[in-house]
C-alpha atoms as a PDB file:
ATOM      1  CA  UNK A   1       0.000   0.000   0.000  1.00  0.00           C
ATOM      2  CA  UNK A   2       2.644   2.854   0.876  1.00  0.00           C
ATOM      3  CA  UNK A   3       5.736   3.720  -1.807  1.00  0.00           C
ATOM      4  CA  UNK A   4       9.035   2.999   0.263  1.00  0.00           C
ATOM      5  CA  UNK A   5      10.238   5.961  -1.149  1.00  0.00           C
ATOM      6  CA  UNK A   6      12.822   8.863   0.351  1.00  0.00           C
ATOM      7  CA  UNK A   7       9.939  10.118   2.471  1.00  0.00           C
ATOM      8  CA  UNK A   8       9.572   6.843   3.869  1.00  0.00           C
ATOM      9  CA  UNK A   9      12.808   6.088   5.291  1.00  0.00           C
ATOM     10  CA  UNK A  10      13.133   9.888   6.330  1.00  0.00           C
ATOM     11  CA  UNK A  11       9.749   9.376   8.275  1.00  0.00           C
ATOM     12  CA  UNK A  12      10.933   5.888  10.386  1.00  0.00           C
ATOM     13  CA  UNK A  13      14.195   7.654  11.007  1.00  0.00           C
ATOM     14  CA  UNK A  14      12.626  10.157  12.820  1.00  0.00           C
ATOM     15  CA  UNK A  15      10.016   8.032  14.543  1.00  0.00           C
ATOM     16  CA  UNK A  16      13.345   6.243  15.655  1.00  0.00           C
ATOM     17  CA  UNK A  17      14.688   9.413  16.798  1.00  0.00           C
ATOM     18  CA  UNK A  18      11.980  10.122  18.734  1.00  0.00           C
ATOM     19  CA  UNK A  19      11.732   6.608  19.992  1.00  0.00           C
ATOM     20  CA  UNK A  20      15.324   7.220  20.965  1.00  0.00           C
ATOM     21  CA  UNK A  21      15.045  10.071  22.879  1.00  0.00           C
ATOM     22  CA  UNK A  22      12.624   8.666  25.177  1.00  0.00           C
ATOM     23  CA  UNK A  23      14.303   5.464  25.964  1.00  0.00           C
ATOM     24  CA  UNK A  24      17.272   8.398  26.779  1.00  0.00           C
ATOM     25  CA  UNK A  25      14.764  10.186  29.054  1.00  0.00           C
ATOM     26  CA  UNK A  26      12.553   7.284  30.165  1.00  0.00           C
ATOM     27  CA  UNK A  27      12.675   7.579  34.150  1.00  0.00           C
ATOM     28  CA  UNK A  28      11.745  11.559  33.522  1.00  0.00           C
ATOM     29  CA  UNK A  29       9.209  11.109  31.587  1.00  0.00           C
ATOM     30  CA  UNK A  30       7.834   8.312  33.359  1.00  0.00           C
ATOM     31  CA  UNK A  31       7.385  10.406  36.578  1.00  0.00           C
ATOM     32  CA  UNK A  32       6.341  13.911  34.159  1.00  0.00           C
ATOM     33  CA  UNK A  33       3.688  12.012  33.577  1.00  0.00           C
ATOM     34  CA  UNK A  34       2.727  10.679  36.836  1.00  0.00           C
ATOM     35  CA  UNK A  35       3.071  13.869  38.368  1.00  0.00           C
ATOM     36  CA  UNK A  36       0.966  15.827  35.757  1.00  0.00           C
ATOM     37  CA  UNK A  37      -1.695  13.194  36.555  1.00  0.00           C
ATOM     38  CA  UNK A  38      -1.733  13.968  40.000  1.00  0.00           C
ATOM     39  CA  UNK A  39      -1.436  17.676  39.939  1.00  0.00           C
ATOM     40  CA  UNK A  40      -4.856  17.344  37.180  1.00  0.00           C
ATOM     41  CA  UNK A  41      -6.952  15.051  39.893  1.00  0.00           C
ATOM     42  CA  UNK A  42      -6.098  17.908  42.314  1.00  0.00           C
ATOM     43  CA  UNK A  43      -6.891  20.825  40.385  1.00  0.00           C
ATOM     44  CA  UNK A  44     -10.181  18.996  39.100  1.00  0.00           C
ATOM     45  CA  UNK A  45     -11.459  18.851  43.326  1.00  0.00           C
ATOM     46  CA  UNK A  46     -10.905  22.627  43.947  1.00  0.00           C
ATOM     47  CA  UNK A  47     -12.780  25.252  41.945  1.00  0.00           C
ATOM     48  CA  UNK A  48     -10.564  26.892  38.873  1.00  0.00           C
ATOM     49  CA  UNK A  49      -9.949  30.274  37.038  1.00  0.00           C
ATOM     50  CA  UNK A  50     -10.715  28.719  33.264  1.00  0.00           C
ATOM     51  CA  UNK A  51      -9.275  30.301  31.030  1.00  0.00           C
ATOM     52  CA  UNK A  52     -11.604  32.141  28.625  1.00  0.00           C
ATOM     53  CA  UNK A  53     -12.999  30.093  25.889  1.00  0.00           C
ATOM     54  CA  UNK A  54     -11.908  30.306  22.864  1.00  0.00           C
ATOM     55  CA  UNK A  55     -14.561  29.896  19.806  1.00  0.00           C
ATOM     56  CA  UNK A  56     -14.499  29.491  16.127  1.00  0.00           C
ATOM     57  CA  UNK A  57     -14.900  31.949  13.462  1.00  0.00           C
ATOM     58  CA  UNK A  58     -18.542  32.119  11.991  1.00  0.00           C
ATOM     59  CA  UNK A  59     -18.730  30.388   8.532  1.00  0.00           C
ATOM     60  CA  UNK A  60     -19.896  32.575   5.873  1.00  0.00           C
ATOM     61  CA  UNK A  61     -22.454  29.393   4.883  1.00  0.00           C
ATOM     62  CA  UNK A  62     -24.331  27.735   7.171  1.00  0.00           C
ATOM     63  CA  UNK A  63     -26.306  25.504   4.877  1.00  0.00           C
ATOM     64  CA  UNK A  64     -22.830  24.041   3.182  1.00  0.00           C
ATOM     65  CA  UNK A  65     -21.073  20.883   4.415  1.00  0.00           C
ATOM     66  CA  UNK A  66     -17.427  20.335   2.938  1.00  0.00           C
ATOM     67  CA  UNK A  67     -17.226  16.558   2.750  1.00  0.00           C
ATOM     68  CA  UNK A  68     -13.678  14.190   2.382  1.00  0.00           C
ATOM     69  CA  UNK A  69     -13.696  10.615   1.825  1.00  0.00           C
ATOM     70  CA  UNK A  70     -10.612   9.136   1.776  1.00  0.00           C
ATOM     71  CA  UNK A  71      -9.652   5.722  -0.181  1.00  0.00           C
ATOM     72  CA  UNK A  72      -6.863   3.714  -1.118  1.00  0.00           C
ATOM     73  CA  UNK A  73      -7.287   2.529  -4.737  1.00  0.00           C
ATOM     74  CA  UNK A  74      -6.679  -0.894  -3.953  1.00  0.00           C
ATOM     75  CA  UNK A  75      -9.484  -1.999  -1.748  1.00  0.00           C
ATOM     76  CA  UNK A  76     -12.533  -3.192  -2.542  1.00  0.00           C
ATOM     77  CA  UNK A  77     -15.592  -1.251  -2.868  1.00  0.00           C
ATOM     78  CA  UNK A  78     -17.072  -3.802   0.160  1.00  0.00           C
ATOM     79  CA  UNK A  79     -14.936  -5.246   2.470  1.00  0.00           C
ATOM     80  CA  UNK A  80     -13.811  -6.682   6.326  1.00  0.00           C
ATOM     81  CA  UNK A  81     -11.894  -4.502   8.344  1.00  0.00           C
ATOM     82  CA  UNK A  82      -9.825  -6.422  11.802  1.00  0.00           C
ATOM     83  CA  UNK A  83      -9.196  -4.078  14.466  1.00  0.00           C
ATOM     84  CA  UNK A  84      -7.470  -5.804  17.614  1.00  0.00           C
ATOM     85  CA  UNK A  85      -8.890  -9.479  16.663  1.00  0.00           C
ATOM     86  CA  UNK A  86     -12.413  -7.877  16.043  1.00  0.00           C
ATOM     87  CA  UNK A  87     -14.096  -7.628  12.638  1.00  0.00           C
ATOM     88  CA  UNK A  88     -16.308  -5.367  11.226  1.00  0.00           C
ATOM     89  CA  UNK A  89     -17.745  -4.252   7.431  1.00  0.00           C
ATOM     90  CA  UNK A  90     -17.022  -1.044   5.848  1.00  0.00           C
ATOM     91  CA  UNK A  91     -15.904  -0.044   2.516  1.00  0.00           C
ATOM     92  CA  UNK A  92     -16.244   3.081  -0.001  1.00  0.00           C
ATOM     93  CA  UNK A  93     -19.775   1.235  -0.819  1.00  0.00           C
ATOM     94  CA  UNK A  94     -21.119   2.225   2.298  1.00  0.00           C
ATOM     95  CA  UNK A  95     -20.057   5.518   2.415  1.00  0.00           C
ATOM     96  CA  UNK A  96     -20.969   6.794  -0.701  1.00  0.00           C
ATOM     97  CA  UNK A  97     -24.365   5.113   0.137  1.00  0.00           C
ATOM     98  CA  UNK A  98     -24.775   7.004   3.319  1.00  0.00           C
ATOM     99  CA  UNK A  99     -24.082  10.739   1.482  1.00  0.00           C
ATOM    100  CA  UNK A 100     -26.594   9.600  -1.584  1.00  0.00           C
ATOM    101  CA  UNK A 101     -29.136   8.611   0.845  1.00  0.00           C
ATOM    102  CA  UNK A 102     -28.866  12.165   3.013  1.00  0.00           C
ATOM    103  CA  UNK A 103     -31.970  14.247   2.431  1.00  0.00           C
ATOM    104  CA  UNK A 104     -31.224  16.797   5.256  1.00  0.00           C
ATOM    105  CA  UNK A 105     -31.116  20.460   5.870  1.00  0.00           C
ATOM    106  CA  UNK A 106     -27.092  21.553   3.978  1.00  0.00           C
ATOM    107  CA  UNK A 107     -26.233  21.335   1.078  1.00  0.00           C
ATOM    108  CA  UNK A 108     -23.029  18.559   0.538  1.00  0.00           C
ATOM    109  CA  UNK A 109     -20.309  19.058  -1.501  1.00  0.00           C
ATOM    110  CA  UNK A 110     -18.606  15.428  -1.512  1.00  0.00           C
ATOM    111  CA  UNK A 111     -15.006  14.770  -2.766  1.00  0.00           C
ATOM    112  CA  UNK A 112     -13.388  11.608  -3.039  1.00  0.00           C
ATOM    113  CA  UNK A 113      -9.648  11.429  -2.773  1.00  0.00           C
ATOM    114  CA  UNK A 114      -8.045   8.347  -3.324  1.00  0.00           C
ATOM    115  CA  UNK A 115      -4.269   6.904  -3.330  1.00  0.00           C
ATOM    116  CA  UNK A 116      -2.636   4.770  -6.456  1.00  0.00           C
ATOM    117  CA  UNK A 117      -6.162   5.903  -8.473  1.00  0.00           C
ATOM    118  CA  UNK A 118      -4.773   3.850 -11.419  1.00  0.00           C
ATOM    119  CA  UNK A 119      -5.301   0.420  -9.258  1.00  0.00           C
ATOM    120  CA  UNK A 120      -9.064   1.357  -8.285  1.00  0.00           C
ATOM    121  CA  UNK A 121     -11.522  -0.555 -10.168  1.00  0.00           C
ATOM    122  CA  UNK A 122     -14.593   1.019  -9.901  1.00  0.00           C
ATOM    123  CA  UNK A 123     -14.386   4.562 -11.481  1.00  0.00           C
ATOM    124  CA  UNK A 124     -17.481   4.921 -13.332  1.00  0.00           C
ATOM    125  CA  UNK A 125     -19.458   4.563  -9.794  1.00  0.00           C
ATOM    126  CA  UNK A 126     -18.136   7.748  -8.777  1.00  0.00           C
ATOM    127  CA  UNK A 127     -19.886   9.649 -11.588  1.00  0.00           C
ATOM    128  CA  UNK A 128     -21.508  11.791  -8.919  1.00  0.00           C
ATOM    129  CA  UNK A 129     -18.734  12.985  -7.155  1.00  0.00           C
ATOM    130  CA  UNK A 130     -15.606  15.012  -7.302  1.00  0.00           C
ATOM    131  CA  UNK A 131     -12.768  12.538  -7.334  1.00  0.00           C
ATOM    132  CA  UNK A 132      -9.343  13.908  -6.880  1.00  0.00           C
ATOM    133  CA  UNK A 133      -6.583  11.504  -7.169  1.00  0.00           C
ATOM    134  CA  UNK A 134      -3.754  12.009  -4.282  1.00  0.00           C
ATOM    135  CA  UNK A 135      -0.136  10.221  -4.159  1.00  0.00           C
ATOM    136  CA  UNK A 136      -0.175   7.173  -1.555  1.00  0.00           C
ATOM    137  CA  UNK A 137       2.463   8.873   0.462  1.00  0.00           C
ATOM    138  CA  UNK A 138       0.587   9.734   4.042  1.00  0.00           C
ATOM    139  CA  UNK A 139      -2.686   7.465   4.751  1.00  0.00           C
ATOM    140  CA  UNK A 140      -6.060   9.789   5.002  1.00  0.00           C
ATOM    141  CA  UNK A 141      -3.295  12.517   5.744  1.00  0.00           C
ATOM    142  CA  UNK A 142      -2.714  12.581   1.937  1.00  0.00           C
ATOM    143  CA  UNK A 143      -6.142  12.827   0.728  1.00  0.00           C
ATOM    144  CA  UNK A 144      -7.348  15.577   3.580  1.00  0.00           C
ATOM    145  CA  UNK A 145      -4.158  17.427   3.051  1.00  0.00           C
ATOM    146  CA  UNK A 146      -5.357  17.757  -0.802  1.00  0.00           C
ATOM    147  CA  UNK A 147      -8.902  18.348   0.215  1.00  0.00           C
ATOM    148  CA  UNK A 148      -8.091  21.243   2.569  1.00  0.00           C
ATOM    149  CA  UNK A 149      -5.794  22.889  -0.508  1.00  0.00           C
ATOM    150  CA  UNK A 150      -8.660  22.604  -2.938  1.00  0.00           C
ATOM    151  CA  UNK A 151     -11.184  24.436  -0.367  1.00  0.00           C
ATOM    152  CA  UNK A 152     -12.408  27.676  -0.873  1.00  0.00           C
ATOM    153  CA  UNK A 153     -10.558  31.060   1.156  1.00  0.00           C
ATOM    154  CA  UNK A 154     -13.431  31.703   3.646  1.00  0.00           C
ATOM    155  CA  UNK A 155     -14.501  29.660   6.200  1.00  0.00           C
ATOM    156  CA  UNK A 156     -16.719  27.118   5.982  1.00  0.00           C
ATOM    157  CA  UNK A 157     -17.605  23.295   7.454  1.00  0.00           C
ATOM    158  CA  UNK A 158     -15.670  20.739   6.578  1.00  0.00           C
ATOM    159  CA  UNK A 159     -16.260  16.679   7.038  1.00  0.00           C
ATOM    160  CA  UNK A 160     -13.384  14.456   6.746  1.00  0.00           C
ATOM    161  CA  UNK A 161     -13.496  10.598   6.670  1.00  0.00           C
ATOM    162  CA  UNK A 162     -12.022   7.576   5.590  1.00  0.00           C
ATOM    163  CA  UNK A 163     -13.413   4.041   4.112  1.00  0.00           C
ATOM    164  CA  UNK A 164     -13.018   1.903   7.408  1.00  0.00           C
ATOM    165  CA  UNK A 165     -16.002   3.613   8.941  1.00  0.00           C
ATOM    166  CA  UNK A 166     -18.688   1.073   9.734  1.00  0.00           C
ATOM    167  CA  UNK A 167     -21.031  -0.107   7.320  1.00  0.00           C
ATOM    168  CA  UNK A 168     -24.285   0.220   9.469  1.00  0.00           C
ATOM    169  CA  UNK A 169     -26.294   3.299   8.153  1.00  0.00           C
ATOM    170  CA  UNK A 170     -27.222   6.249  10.454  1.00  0.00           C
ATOM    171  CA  UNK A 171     -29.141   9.722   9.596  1.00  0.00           C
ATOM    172  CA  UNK A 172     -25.874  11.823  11.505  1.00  0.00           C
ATOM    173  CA  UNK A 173     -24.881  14.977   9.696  1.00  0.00           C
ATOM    174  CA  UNK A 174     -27.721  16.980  10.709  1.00  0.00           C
ATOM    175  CA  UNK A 175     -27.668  16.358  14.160  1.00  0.00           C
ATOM    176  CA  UNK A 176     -23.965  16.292  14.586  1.00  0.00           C
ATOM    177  CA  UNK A 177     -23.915  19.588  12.200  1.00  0.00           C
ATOM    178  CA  UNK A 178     -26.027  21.148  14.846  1.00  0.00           C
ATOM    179  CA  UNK A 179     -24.600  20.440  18.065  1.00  0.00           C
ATOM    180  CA  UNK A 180     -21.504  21.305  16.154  1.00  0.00           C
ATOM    181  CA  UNK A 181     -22.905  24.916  15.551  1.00  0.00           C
ATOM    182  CA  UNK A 182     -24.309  25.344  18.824  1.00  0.00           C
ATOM    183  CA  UNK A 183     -21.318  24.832  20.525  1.00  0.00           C
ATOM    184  CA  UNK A 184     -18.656  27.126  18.675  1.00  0.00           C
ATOM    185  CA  UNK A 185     -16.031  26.120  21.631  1.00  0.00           C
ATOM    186  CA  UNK A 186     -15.606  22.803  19.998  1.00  0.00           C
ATOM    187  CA  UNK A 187     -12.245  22.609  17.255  1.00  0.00           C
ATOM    188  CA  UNK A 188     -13.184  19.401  16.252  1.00  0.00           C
ATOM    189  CA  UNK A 189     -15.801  16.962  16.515  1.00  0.00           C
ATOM    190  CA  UNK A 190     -15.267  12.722  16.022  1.00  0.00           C
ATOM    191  CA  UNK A 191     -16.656   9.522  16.785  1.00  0.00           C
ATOM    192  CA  UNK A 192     -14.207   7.566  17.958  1.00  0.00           C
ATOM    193  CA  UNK A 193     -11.186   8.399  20.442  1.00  0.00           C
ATOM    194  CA  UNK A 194      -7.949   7.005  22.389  1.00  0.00           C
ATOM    195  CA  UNK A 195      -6.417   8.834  25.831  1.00  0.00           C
ATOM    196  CA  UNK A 196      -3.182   7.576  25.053  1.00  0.00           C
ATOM    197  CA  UNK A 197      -0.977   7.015  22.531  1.00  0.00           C
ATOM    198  CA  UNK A 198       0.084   2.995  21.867  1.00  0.00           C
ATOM    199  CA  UNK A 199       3.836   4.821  19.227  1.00  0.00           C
ATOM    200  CA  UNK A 200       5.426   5.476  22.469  1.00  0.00           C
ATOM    201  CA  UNK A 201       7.778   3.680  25.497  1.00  0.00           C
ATOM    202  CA  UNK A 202       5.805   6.019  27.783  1.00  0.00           C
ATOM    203  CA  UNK A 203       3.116   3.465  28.642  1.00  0.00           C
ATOM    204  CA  UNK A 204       1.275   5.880  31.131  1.00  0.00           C
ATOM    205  CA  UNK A 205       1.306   8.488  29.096  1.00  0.00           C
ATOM    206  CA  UNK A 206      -1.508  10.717  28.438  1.00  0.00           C
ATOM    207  CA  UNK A 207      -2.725  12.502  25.314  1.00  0.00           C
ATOM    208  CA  UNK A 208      -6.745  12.343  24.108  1.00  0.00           C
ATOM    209  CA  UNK A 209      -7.362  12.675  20.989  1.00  0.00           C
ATOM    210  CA  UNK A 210      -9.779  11.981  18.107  1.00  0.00           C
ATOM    211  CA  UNK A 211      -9.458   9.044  15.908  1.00  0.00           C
ATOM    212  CA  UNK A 212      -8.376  10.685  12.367  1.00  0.00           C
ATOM    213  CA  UNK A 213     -11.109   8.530  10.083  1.00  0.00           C
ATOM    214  CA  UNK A 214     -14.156  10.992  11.111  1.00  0.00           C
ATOM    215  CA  UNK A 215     -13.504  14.355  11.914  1.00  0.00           C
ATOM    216  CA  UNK A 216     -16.165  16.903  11.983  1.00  0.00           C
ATOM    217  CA  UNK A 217     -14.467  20.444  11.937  1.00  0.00           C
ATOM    218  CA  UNK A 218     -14.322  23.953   9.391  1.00  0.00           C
ATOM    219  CA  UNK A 219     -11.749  25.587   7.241  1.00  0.00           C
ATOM    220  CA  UNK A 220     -10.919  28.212   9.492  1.00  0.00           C
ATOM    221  CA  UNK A 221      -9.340  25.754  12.506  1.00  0.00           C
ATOM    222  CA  UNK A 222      -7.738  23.720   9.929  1.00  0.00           C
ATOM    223  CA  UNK A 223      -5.588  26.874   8.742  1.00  0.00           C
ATOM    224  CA  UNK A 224      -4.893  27.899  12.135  1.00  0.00           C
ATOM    225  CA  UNK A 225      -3.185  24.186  12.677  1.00  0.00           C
ATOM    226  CA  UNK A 226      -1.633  24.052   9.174  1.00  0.00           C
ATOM    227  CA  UNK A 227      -0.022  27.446  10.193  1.00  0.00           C
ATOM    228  CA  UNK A 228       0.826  26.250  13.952  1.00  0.00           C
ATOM    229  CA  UNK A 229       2.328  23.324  12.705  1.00  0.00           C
ATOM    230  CA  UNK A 230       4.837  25.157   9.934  1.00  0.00           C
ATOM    231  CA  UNK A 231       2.747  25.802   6.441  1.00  0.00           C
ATOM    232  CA  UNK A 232       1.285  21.605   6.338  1.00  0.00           C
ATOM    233  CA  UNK A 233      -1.053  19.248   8.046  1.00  0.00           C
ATOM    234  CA  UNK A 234       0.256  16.934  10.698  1.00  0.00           C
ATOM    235  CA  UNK A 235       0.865  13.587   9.600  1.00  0.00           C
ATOM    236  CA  UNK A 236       0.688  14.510   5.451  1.00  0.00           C
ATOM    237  CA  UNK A 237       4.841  14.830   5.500  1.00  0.00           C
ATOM    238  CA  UNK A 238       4.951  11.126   6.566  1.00  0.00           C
ATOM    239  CA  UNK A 239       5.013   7.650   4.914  1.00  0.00           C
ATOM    240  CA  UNK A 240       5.831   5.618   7.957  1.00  0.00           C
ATOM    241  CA  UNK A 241       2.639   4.417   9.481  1.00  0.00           C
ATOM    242  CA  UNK A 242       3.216   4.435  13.336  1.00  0.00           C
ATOM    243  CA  UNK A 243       4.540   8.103  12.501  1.00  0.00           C
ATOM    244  CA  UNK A 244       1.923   8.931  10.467  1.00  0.00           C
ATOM    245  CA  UNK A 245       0.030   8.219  13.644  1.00  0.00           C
ATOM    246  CA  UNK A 246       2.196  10.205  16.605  1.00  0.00           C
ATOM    247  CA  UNK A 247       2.656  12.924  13.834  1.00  0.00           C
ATOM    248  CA  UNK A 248      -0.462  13.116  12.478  1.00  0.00           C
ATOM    249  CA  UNK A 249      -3.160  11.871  14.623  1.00  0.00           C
ATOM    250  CA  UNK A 250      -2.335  12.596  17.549  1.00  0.00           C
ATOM    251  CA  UNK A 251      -0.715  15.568  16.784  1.00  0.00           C
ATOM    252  CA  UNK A 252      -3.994  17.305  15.135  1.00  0.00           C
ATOM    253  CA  UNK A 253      -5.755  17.159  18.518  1.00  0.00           C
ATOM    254  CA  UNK A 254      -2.891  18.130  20.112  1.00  0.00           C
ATOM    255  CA  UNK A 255      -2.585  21.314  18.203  1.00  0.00           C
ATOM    256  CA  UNK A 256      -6.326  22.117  18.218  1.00  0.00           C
ATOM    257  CA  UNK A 257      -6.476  21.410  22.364  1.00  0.00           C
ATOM    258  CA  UNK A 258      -3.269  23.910  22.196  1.00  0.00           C
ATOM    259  CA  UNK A 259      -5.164  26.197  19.834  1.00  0.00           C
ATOM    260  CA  UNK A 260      -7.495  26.845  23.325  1.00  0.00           C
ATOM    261  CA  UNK A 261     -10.670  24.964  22.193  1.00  0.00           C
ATOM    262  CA  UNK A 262     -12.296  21.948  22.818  1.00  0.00           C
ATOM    263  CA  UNK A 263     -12.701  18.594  21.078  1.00  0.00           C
ATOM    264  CA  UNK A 264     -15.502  15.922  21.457  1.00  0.00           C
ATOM    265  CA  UNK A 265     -16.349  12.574  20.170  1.00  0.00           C
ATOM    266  CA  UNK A 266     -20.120  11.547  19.991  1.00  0.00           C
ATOM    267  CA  UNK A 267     -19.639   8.336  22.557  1.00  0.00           C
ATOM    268  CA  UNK A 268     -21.345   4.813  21.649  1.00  0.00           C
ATOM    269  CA  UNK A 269     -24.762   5.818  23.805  1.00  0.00           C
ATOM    270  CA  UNK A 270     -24.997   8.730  21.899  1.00  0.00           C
ATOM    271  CA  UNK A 271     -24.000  11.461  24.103  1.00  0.00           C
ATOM    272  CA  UNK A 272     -20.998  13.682  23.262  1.00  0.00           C
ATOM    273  CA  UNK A 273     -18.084  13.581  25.606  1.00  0.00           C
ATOM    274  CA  UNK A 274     -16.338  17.189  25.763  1.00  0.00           C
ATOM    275  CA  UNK A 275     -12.618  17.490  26.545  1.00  0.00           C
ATOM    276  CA  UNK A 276     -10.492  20.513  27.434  1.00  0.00           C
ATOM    277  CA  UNK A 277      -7.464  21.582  28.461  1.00  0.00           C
ATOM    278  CA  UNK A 278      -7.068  24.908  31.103  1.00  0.00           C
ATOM    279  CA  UNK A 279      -3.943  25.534  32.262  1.00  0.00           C
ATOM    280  CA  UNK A 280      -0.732  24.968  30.382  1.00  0.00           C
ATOM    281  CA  UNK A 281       0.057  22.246  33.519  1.00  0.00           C
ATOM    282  CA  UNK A 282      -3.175  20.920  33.632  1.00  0.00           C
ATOM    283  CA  UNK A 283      -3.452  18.064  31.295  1.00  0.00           C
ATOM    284  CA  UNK A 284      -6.852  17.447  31.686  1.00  0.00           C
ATOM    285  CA  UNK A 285      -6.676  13.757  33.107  1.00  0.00           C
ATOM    286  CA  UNK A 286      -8.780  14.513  36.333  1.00  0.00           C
ATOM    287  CA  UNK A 287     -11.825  15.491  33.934  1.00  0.00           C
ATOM    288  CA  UNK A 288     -11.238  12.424  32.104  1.00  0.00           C
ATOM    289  CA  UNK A 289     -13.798  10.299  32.776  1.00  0.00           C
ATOM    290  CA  UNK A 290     -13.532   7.366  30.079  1.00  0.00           C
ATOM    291  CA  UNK A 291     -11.858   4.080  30.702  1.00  0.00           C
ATOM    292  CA  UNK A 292      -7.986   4.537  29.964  1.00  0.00           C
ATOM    293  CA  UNK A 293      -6.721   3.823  25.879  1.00  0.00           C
ATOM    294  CA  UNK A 294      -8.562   3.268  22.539  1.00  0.00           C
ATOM    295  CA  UNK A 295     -12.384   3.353  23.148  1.00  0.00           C
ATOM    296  CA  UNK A 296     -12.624   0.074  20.551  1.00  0.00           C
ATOM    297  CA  UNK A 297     -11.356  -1.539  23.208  1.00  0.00           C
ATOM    298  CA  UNK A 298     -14.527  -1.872  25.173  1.00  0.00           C
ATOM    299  CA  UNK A 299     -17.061  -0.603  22.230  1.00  0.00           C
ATOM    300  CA  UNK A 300     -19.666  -2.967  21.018  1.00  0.00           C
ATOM    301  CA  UNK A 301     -19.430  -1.700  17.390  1.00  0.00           C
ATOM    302  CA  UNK A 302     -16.071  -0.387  16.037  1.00  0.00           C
ATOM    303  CA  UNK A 303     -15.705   2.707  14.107  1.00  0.00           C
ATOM    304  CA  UNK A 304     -19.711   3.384  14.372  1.00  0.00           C
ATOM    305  CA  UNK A 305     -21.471   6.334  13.710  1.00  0.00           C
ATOM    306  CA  UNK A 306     -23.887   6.450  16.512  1.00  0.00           C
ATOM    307  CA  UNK A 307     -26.696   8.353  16.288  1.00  0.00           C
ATOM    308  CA  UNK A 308     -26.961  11.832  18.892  1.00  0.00           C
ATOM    309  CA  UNK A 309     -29.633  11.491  21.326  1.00  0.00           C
ATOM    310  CA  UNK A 310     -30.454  15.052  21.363  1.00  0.00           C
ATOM    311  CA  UNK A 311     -32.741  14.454  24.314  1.00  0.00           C
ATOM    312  CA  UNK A 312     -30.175  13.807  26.460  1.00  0.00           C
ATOM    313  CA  UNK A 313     -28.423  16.804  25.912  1.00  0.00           C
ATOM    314  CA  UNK A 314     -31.965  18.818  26.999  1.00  0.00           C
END
């Protein structure tokens, strides 16, 4: 699936690096982290001075949804998907199904970007959509990266997903679309999520963060972490896949957290869980209140879209 080219070797050298530099600092790190634990449960029993919210930038079209799909040539329109020893369906089939089907309140705009075009099979089923082929150099990275270029100057929503998303239909955008305007603290918006990242020897490490194959978010946050992060998205500079992951992945929540808003993930009951970070030694772990690594871990259905129960949130 990936090109070992240049890129490639330059990305698992410095995924080594970094690998390197922690076995270096291991002890240190070890108790960093156990100490910024503790200092969070404190802080989270004694009343705080939050630091003023920080919201997005109104979008100039309210009724427009920007959406991504991301494939990799190769695959099949239908197929199996094995996520820690657990299988599920997904496929391109399913999503393009999904956006066809949605008679809602915005308008979409659908793209498709996929990786090593000339090996997908099924072209003429994309009639309907804008397909933009992308080099297989970075995962979804690739594909969003393009997307984001191709997007218009002002500031509107923006949907960006992968193929591995589950193939069990559910009437979402509106809903999520809406709690996503109502709460303009929120950078981003996903429905799946990890506390910690597994490309590390820091085992109790903290760092939340949304799960890059369904992010809800606009134009105007992506810019602000293309520009935080030096002119490019995380993760679209890599080939190697564990640091496409740390670099990308993770690293996109971590920028939008250190942007000063919020993210939240739209949990398996259907009620979105909100996560925030105040002070700059505050890492948020005392508000967490999910069990601890990737939420498939203990989900019934992996990479779902679960419907929000809006009357929950009432």
């Amino acid at each position: 699936m990936f090109k070992k080219s240049l890129l490639y070797y330059k990305s698992l050298l410095f995924f080594l690096l970094s690998i390197g530099i922690e076995l270096l600092l291991l002890p240190i790190l070890y108790i960093w982290e156990y100490i910024l634990r503790k200092l969070s449960n404190y802080l989270n029993k004694k009343p705080l001075k939050y630091n003023q919210l920080r919201k997005r930038e109104k979008v100039t079209d309210i009724s427009l949804l920007n959406v991504c799909v991301h494939e990799w040539g190769g695959y099949e329109m239908k197929r199996s998907k094995t996520i820690r020893g657990r299988q599920f369906d997904c496929g391109l089939e399913y999503q393009l199904r999904r956006l066809r089907n949605y008679r809602g309140n915005v308008k979409l705009r659908n793209t498709i970007t996929i990786s090593d075009y000339d090996l997908f099979k099924y072209k003429t089923e994309l009639s309907d959509f804008n397909v933009v082929p992308v080099e297989n150099l970075a995962m979804d990275f690739s594909g969003y990266s393009k997307f984001i270029e191709l997007l218009p100057l002002d500031n509107q929503y923006v949907l960006l997903m992968n193929s591995s998303i589950s193939a069990r239909q559910v009437d979402f955008i509106d809903e999520y679309l809406n709690y996503f305007k109502e709460n303009q603290e929120l950078g981003m918006l996903g429905i799946s999520f990890s506390s910690k990242s597994y490309q590390t020897l820091i085992r109790n490490n903290f760092q939340p963060h949304i799960q890059s194959f369904f992010i809800l978010t606009t134009k105007q946050v992506l810019t602000e972490v293309i520009d935080l992060n030096g002119g490019f998205l995380p993760g679209s500079r890599s080939n190697y896949k564990l640091s496409i992951i740390k670099f990308g992945e993770l690293k996109l929540s971590k920028l939008v957290l250190k942007l000063g808003y919020r993210i939240a993930v739209i949990k398996e009951n259907g009620i979105p869980f909100v996560f925030y970070r105040n002070k700059w030694y505050d890492n948020g772990y005392g508000r967490w209140t999910n069990p601890d690594g990737d939420c498939r871990l203990y989900v019934k259905e992996l990479n779902a879209i679960n419907p929000l129960i809006i009357s929950l949130l009432k």
